[in-house]
C-alpha atoms as a PDB file:
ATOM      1  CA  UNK A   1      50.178 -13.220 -30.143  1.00  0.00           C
ATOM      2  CA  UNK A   2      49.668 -17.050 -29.994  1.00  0.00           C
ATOM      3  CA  UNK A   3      46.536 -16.407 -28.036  1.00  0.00           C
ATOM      4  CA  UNK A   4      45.211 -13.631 -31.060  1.00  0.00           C
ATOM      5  CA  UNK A   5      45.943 -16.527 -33.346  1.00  0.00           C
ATOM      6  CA  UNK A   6      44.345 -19.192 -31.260  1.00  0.00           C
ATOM      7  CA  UNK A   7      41.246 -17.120 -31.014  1.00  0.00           C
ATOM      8  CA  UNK A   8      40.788 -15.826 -34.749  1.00  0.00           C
ATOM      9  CA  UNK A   9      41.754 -12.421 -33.613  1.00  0.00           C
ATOM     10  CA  UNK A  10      44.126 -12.539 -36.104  1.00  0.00           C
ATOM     11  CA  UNK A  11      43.085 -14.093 -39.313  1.00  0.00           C
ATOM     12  CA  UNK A  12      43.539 -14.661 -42.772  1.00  0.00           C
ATOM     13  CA  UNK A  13      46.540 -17.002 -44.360  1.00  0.00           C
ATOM     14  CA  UNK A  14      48.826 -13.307 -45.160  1.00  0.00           C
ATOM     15  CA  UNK A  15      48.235 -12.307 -41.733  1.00  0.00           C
ATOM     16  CA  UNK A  16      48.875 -15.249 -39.908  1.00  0.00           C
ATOM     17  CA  UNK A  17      52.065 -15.511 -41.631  1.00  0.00           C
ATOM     18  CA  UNK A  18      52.899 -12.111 -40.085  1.00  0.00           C
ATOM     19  CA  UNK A  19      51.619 -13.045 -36.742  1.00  0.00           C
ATOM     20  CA  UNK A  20      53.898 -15.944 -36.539  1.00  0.00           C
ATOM     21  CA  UNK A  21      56.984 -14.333 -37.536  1.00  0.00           C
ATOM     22  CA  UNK A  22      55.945 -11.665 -35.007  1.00  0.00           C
ATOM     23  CA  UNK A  23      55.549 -14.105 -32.908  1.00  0.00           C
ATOM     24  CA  UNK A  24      59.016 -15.111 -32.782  1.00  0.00           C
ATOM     25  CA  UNK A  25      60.782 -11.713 -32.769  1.00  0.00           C
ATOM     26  CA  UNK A  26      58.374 -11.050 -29.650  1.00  0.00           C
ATOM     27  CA  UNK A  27      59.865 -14.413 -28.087  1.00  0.00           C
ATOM     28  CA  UNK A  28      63.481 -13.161 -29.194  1.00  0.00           C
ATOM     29  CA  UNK A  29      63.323  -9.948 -27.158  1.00  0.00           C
ATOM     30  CA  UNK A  30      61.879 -12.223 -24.157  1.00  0.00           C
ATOM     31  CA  UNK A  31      64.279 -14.388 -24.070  1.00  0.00           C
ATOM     32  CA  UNK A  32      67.817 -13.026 -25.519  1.00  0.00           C
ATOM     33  CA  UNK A  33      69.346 -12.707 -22.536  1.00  0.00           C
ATOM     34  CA  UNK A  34      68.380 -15.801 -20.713  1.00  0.00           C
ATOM     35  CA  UNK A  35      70.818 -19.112 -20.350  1.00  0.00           C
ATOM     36  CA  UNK A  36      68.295 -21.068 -21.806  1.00  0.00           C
ATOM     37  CA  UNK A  37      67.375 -19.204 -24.992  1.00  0.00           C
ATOM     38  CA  UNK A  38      67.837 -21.741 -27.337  1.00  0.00           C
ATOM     39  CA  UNK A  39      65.583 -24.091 -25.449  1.00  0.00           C
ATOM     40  CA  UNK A  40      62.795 -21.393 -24.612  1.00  0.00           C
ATOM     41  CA  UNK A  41      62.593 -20.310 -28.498  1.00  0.00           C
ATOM     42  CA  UNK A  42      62.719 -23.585 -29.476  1.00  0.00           C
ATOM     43  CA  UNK A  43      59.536 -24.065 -27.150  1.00  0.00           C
ATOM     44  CA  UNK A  44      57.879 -20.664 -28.301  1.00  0.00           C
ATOM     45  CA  UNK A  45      58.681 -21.352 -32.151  1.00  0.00           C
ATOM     46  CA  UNK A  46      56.404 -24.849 -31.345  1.00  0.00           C
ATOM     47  CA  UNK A  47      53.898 -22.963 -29.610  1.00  0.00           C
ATOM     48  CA  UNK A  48      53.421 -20.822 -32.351  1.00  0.00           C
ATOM     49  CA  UNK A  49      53.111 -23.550 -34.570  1.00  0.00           C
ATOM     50  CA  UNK A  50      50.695 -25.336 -32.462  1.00  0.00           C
ATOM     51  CA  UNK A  51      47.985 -22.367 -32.477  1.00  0.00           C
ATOM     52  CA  UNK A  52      46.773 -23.054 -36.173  1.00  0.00           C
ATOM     53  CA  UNK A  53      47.421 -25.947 -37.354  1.00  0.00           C
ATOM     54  CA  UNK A  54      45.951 -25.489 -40.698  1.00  0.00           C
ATOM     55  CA  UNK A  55      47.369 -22.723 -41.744  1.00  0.00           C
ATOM     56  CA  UNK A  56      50.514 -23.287 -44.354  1.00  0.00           C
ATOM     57  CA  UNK A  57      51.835 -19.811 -43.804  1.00  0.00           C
ATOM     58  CA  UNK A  58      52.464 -20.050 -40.490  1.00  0.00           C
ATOM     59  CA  UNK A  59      54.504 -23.047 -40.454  1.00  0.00           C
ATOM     60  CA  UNK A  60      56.474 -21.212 -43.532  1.00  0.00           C
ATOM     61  CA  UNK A  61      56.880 -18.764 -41.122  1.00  0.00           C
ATOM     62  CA  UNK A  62      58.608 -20.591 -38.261  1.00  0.00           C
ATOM     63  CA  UNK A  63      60.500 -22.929 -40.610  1.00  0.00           C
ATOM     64  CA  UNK A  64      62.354 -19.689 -41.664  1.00  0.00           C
ATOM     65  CA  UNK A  65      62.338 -19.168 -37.741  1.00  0.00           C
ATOM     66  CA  UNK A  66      64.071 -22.483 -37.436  1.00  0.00           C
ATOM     67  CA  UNK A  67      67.141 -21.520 -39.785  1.00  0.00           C
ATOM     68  CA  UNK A  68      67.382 -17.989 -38.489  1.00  0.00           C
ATOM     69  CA  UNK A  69      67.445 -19.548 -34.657  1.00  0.00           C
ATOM     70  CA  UNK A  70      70.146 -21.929 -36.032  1.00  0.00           C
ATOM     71  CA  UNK A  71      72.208 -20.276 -38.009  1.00  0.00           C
ATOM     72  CA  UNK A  72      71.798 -15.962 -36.940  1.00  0.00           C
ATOM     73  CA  UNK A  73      69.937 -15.312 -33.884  1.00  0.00           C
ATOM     74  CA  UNK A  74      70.082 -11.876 -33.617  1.00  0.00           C
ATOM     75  CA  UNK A  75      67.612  -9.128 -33.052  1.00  0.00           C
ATOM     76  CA  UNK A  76      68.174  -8.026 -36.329  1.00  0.00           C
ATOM     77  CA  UNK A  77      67.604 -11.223 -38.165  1.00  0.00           C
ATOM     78  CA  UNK A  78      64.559 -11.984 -36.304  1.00  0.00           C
ATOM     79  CA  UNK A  79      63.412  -8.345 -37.118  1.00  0.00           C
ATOM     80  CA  UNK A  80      63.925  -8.486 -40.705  1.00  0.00           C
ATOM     81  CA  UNK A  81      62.056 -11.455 -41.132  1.00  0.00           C
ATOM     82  CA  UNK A  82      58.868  -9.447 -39.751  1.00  0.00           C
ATOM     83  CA  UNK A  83      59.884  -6.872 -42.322  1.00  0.00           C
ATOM     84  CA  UNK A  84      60.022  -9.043 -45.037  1.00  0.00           C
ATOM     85  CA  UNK A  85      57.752 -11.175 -44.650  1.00  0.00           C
ATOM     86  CA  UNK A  86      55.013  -7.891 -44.112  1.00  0.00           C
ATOM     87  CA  UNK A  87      56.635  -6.221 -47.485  1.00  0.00           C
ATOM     88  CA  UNK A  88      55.979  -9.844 -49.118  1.00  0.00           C
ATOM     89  CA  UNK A  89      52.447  -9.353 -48.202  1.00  0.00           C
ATOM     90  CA  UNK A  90      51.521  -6.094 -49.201  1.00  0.00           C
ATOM     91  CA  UNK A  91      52.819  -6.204 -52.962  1.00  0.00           C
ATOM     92  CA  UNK A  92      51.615  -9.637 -53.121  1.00  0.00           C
ATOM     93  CA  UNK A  93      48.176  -8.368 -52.622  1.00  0.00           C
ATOM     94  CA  UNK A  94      48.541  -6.009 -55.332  1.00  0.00           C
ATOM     95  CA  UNK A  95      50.452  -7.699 -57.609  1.00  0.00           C
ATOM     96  CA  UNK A  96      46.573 -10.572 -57.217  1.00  0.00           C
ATOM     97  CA  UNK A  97      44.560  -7.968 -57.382  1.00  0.00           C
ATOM     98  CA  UNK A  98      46.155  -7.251 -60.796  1.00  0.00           C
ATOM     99  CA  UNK A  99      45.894 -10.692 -61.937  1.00  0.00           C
ATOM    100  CA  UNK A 100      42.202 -11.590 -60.571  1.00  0.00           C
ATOM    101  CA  UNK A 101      41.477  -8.088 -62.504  1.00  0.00           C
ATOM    102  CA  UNK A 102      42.598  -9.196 -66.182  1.00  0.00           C
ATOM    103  CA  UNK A 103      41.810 -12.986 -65.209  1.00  0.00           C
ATOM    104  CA  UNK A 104      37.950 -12.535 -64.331  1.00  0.00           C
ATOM    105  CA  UNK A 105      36.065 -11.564 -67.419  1.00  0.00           C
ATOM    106  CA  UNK A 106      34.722  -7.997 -67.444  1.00  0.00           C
ATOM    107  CA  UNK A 107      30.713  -9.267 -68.218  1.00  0.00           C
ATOM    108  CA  UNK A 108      31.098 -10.608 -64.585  1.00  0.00           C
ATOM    109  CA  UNK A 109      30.070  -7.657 -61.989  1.00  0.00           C
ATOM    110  CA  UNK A 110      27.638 -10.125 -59.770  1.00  0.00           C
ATOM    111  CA  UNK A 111      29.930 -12.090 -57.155  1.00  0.00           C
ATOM    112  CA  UNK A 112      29.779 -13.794 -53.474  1.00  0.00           C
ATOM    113  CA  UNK A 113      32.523 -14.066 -51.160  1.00  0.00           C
ATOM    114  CA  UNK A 114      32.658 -16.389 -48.123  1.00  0.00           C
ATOM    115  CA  UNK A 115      34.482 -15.337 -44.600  1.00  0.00           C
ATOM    116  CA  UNK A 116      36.727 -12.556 -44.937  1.00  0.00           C
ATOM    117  CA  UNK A 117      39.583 -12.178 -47.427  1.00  0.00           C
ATOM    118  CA  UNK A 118      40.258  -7.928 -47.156  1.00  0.00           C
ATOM    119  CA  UNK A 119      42.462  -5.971 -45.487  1.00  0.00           C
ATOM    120  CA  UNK A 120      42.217  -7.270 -41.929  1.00  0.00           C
ATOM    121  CA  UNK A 121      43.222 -10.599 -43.134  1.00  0.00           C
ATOM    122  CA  UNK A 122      46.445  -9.417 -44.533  1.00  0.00           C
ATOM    123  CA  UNK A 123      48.759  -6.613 -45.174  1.00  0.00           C
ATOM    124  CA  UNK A 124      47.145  -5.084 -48.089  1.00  0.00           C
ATOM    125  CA  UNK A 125      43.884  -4.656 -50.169  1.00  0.00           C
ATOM    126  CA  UNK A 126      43.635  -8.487 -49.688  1.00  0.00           C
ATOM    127  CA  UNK A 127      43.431 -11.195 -51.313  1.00  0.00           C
ATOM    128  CA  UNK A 128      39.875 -12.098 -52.686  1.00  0.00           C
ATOM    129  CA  UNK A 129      38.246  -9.062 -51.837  1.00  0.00           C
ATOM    130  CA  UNK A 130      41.464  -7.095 -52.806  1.00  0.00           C
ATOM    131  CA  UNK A 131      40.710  -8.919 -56.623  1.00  0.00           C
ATOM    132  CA  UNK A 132      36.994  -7.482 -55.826  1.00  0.00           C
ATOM    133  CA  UNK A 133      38.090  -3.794 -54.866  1.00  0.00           C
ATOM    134  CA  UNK A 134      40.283  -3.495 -57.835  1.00  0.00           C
ATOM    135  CA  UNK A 135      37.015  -4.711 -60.398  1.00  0.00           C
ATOM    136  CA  UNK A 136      35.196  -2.041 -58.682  1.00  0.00           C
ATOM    137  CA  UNK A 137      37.362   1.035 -59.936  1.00  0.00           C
ATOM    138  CA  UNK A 138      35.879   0.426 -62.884  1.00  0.00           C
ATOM    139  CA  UNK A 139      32.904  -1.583 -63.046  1.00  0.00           C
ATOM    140  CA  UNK A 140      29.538  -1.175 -61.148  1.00  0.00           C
ATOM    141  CA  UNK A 141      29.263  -4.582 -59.184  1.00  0.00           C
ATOM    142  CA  UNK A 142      27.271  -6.062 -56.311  1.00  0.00           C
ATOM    143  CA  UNK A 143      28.620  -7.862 -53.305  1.00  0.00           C
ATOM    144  CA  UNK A 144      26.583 -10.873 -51.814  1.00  0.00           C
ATOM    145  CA  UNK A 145      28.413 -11.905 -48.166  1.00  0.00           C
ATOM    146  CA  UNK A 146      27.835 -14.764 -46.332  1.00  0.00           C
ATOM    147  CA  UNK A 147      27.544 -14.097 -42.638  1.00  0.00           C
ATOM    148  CA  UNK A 148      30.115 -17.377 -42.262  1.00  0.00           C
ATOM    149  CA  UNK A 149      29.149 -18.690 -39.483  1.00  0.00           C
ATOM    150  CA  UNK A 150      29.513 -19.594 -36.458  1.00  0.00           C
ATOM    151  CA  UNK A 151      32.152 -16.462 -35.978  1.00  0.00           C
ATOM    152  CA  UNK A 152      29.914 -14.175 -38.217  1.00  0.00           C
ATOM    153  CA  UNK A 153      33.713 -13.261 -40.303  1.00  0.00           C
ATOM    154  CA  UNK A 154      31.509 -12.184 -43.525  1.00  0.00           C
ATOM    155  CA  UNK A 155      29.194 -10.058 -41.621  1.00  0.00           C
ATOM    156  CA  UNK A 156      31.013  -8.851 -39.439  1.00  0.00           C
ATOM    157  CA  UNK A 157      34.170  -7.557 -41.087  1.00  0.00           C
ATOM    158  CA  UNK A 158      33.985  -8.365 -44.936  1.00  0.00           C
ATOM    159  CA  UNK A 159      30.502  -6.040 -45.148  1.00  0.00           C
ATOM    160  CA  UNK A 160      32.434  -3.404 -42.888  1.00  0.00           C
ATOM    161  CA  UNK A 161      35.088  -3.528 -45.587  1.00  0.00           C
ATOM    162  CA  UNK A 162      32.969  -3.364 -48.833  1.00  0.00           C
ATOM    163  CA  UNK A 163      30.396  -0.595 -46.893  1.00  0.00           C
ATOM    164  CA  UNK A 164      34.049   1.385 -46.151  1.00  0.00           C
ATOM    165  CA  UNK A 165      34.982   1.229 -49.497  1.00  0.00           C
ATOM    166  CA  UNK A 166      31.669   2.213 -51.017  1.00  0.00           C
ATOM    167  CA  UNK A 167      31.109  -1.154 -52.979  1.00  0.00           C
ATOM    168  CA  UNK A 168      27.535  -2.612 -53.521  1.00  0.00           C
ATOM    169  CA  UNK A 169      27.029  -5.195 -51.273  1.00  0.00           C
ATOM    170  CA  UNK A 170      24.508  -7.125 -49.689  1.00  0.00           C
ATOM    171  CA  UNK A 171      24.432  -9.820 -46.427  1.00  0.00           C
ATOM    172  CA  UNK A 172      23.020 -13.257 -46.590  1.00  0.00           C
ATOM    173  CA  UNK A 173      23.016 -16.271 -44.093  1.00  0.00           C
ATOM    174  CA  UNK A 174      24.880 -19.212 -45.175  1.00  0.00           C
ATOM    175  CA  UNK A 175      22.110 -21.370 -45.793  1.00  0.00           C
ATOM    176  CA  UNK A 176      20.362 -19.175 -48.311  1.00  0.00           C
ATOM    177  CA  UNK A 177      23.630 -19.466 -50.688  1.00  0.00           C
ATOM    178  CA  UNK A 178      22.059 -21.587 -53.142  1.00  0.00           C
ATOM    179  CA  UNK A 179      18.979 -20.045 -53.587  1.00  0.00           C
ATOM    180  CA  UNK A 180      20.332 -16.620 -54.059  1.00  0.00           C
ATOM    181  CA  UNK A 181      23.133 -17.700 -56.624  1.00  0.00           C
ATOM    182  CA  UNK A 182      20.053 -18.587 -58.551  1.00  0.00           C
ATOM    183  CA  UNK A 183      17.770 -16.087 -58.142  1.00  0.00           C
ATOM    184  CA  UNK A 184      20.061 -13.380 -58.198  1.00  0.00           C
ATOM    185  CA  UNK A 185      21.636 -13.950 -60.824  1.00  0.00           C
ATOM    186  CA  UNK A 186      25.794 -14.136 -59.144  1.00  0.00           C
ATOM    187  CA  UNK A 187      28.046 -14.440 -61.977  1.00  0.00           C
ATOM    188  CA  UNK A 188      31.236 -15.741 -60.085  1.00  0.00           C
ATOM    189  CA  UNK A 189      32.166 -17.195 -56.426  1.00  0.00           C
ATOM    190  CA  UNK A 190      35.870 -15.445 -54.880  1.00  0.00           C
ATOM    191  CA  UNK A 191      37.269 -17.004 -51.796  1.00  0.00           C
ATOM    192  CA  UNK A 192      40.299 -17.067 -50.693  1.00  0.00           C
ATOM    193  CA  UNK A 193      42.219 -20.129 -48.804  1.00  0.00           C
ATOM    194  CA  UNK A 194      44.603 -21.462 -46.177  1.00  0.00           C
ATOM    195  CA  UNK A 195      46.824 -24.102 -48.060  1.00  0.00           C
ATOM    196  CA  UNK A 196      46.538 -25.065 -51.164  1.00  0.00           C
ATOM    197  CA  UNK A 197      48.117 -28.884 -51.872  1.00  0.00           C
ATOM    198  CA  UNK A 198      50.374 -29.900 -54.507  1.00  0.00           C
ATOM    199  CA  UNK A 199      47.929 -30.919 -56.728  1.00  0.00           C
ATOM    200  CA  UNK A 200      45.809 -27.880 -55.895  1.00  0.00           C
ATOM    201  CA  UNK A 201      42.984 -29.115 -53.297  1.00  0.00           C
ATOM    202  CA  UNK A 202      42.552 -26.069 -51.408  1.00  0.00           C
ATOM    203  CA  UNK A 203      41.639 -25.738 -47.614  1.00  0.00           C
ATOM    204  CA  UNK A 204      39.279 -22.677 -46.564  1.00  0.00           C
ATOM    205  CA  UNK A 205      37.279 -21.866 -44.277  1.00  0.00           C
ATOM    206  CA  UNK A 206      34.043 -24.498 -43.188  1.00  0.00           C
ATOM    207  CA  UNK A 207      31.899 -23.616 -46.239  1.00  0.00           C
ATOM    208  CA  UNK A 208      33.934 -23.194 -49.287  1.00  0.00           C
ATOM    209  CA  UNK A 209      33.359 -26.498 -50.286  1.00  0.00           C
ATOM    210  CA  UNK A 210      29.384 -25.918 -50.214  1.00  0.00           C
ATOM    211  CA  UNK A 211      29.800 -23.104 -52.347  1.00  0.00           C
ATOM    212  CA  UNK A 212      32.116 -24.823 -54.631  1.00  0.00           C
ATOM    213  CA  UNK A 213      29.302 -27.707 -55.061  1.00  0.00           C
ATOM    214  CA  UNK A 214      26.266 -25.208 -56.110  1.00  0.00           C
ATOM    215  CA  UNK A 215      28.723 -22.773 -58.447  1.00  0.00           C
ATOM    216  CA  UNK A 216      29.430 -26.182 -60.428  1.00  0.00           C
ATOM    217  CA  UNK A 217      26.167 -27.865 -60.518  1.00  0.00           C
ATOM    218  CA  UNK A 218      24.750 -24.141 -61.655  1.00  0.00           C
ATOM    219  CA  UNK A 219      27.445 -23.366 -63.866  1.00  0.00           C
ATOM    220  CA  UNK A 220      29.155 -20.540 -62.571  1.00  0.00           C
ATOM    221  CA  UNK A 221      33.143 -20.105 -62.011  1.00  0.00           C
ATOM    222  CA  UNK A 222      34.194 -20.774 -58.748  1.00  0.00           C
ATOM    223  CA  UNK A 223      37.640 -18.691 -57.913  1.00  0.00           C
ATOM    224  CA  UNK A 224      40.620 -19.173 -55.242  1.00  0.00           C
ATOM    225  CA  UNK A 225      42.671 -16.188 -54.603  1.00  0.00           C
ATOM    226  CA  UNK A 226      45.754 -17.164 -52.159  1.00  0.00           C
ATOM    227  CA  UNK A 227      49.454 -15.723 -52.553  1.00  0.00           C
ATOM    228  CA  UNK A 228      51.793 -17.924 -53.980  1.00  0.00           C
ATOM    229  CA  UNK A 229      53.322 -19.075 -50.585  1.00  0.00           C
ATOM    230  CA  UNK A 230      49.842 -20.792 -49.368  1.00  0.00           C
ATOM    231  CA  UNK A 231      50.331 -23.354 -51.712  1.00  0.00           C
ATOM    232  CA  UNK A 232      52.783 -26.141 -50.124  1.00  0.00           C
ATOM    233  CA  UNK A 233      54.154 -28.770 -51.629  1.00  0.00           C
ATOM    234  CA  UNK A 234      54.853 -31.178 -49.294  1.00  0.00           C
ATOM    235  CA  UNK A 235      50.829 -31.579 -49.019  1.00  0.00           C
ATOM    236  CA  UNK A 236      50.097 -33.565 -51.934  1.00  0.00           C
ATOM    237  CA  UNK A 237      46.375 -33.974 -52.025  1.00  0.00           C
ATOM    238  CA  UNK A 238      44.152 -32.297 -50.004  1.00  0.00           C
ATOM    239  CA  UNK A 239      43.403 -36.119 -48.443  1.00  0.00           C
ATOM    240  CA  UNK A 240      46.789 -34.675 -46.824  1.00  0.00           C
ATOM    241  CA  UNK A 241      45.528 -31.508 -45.225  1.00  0.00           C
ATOM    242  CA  UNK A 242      45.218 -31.389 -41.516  1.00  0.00           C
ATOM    243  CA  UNK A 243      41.651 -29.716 -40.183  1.00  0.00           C
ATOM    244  CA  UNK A 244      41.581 -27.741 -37.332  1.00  0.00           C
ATOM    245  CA  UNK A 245      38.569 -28.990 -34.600  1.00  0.00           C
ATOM    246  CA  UNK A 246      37.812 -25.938 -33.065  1.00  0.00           C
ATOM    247  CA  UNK A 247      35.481 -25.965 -29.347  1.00  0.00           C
ATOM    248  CA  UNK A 248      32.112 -26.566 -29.766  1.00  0.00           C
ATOM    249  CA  UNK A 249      30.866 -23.967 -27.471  1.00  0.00           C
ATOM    250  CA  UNK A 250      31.703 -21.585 -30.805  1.00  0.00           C
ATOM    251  CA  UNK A 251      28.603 -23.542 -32.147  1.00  0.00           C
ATOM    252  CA  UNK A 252      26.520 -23.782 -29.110  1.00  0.00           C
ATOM    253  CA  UNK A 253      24.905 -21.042 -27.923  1.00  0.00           C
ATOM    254  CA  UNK A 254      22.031 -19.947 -25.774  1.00  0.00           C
ATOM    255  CA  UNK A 255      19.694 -21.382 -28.819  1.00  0.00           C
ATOM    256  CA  UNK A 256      20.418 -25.027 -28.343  1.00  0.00           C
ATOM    257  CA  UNK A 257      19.988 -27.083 -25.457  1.00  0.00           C
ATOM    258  CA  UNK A 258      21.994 -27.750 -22.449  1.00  0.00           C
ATOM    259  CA  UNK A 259      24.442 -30.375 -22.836  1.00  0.00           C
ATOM    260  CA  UNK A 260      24.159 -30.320 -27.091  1.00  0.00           C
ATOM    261  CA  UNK A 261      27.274 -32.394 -28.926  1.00  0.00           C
ATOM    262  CA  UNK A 262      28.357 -30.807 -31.837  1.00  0.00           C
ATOM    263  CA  UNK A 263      31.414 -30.179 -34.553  1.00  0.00           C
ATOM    264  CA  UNK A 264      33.143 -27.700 -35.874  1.00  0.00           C
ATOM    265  CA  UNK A 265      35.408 -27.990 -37.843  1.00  0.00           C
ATOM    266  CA  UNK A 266      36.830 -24.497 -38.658  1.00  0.00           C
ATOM    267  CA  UNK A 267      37.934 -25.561 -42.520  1.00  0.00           C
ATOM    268  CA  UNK A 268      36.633 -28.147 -45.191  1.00  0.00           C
ATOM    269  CA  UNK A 269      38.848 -28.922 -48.674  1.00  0.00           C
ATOM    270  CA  UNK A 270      37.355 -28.018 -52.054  1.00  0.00           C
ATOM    271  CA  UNK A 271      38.992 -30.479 -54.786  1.00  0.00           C
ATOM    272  CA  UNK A 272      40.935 -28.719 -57.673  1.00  0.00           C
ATOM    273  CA  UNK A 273      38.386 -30.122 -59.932  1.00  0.00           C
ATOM    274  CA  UNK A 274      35.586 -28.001 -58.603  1.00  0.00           C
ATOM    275  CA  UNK A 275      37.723 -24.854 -58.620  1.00  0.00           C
ATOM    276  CA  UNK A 276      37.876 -22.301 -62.106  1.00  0.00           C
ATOM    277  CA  UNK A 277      41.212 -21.218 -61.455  1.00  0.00           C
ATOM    278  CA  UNK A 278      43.411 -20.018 -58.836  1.00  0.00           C
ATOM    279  CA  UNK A 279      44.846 -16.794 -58.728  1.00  0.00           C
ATOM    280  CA  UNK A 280      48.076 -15.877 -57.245  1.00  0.00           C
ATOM    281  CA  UNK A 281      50.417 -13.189 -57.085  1.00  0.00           C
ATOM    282  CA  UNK A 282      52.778 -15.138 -59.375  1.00  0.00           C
ATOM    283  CA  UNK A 283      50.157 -16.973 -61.518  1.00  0.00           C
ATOM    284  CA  UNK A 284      47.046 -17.647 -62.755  1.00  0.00           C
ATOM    285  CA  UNK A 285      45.989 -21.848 -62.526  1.00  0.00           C
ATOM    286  CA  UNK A 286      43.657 -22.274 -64.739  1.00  0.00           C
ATOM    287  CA  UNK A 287      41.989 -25.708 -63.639  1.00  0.00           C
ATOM    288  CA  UNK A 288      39.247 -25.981 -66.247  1.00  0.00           C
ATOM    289  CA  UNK A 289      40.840 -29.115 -67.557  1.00  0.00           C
ATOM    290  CA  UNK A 290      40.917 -30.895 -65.056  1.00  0.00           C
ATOM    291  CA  UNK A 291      38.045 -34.011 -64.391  1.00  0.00           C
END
């Protein structure tokens, strides 16, 4: 599990959460019967929390872990966390797709989403594309993806999502973003995120932050969509937000040459001022007033 997490074969902020708690019931069942449990949990639980070190849900995930190892280890416990916590998921999906529905006006039926935000990065419809699948019962709209690159998450499983679920859509590369807001005519920008800070600064994949920059300077809304437990608290700016390095043989390929340096950084921070409003499954944040 820690290596599906390591490896972005399990994705998304919802589903990591999952994964994590997973994670530790897996460990549980390992270990139960061992001398050393405590110790050997205690080691898994930081394993766990070592694989994505961005991602706020997780580490909500094995703080709960934490209590549950200290206070009620049981197979039970540990298994209705994973229940929960997967039960949590799936209505909060809904319950966003409701709000980004009545949130986003209805003259807006042109939009681009970044990486992938559906149903295999969570436990439901999703979270930004979930907001886009629930506009589509009753609007005709068109889909612009960004491959996302360098692990292709937009083209590869966002466009297999929107062409499943019969939804307009249409593939760009990342670098033509800018050019085909314009000429295209895209109304509004959905994304989704991995933590949002206190003051709402909001980490997302490498990216966001680009797209965040041309929907402002062309006047366009720019929209987060993230369940209520990706925002933490004790993160107060995004300043605060640690970025996961990732290898750079993700970025070099057999295009470059041997021996190439590079970075790759596998999320960048959009400030709350460039971001419309974010929409979660408790609330809508409207951040137009802020500077």
């Amino acid at each position: 599990m820690i290596q599906a997490i390591k490896t972005l074969a399990i994705r998304g902020a919802p589903a990591i959460g999952i994964a994590a708690t997973a994670a530790v019931y897996l460990a549980h069942l390992e270990f139960e019967n061992q001398p050393d449990y405590t110790a050997k949990m205690t080691t898994a639980i930081d394993q766990i929390e070592a694989s994505r070190p961005t991602a706020v849900n997780l580490f909500k995930a094995t703080t709960k872990a934490r209590e549950t190892l200290k206070n009620n280890p049981s197979t039970e416990a540990f298994r209705k966390q994973v229940e929960d916590i997967m039960r949590y998921e799936y209505e909060a999906c809904q319950r966003m797709a409701e709000n980004g529905y009545h949130t986003i006006p209805k003259q807006i039926t042109r939009f681009l989403t970044h990486c992938n935000t559906g149903a295999l990065a969570t436990y439901g419809s999703g979270t930004a594309l979930g907001v886009i699948k629930e506009i589509a019962k009753t609007r005709q709209i068109e889909v612009f993806v960004d491959e996302t690159r360098p692990l292709f998450q937009g083209a590869r499983l966002t466009m297999w999502e929107l062409m499943k679920s019969n939804i307009n859509c249409t593939l760009i590369t990342d670098n033509m973003a800018a050019s085909i807001i314009k000429s295209e005519k895209i109304d509004a920008i959905l994304t989704g995120a991995d933590t949002i800070a206190k003051n709402f600064d909001t980490a997302n994949k490498i990216g966001t932050l680009s797209l965040a920059i041309i929907a402002k300077h062309l006047s366009i809304p720019f929209y987060v969509v993230a369940p209520e437990t990706t925002i933490d608290e004790n993160v107060l700016t995004g300043d605060d937000i640690v970025i996961e390095q990732r290898d750079e043989n993700e970025v070099c390929n057999e295009n470059v040459p041997k021996g190439t340096k590079a970075l790759n950084p596998s999320f960048d921070v959009t400030p709350a001022n460039l971001i419309t409003a974010i929409i979660t499954d408790q609330r809508v944040i409207d951040l137009t007033d802020k500077d």
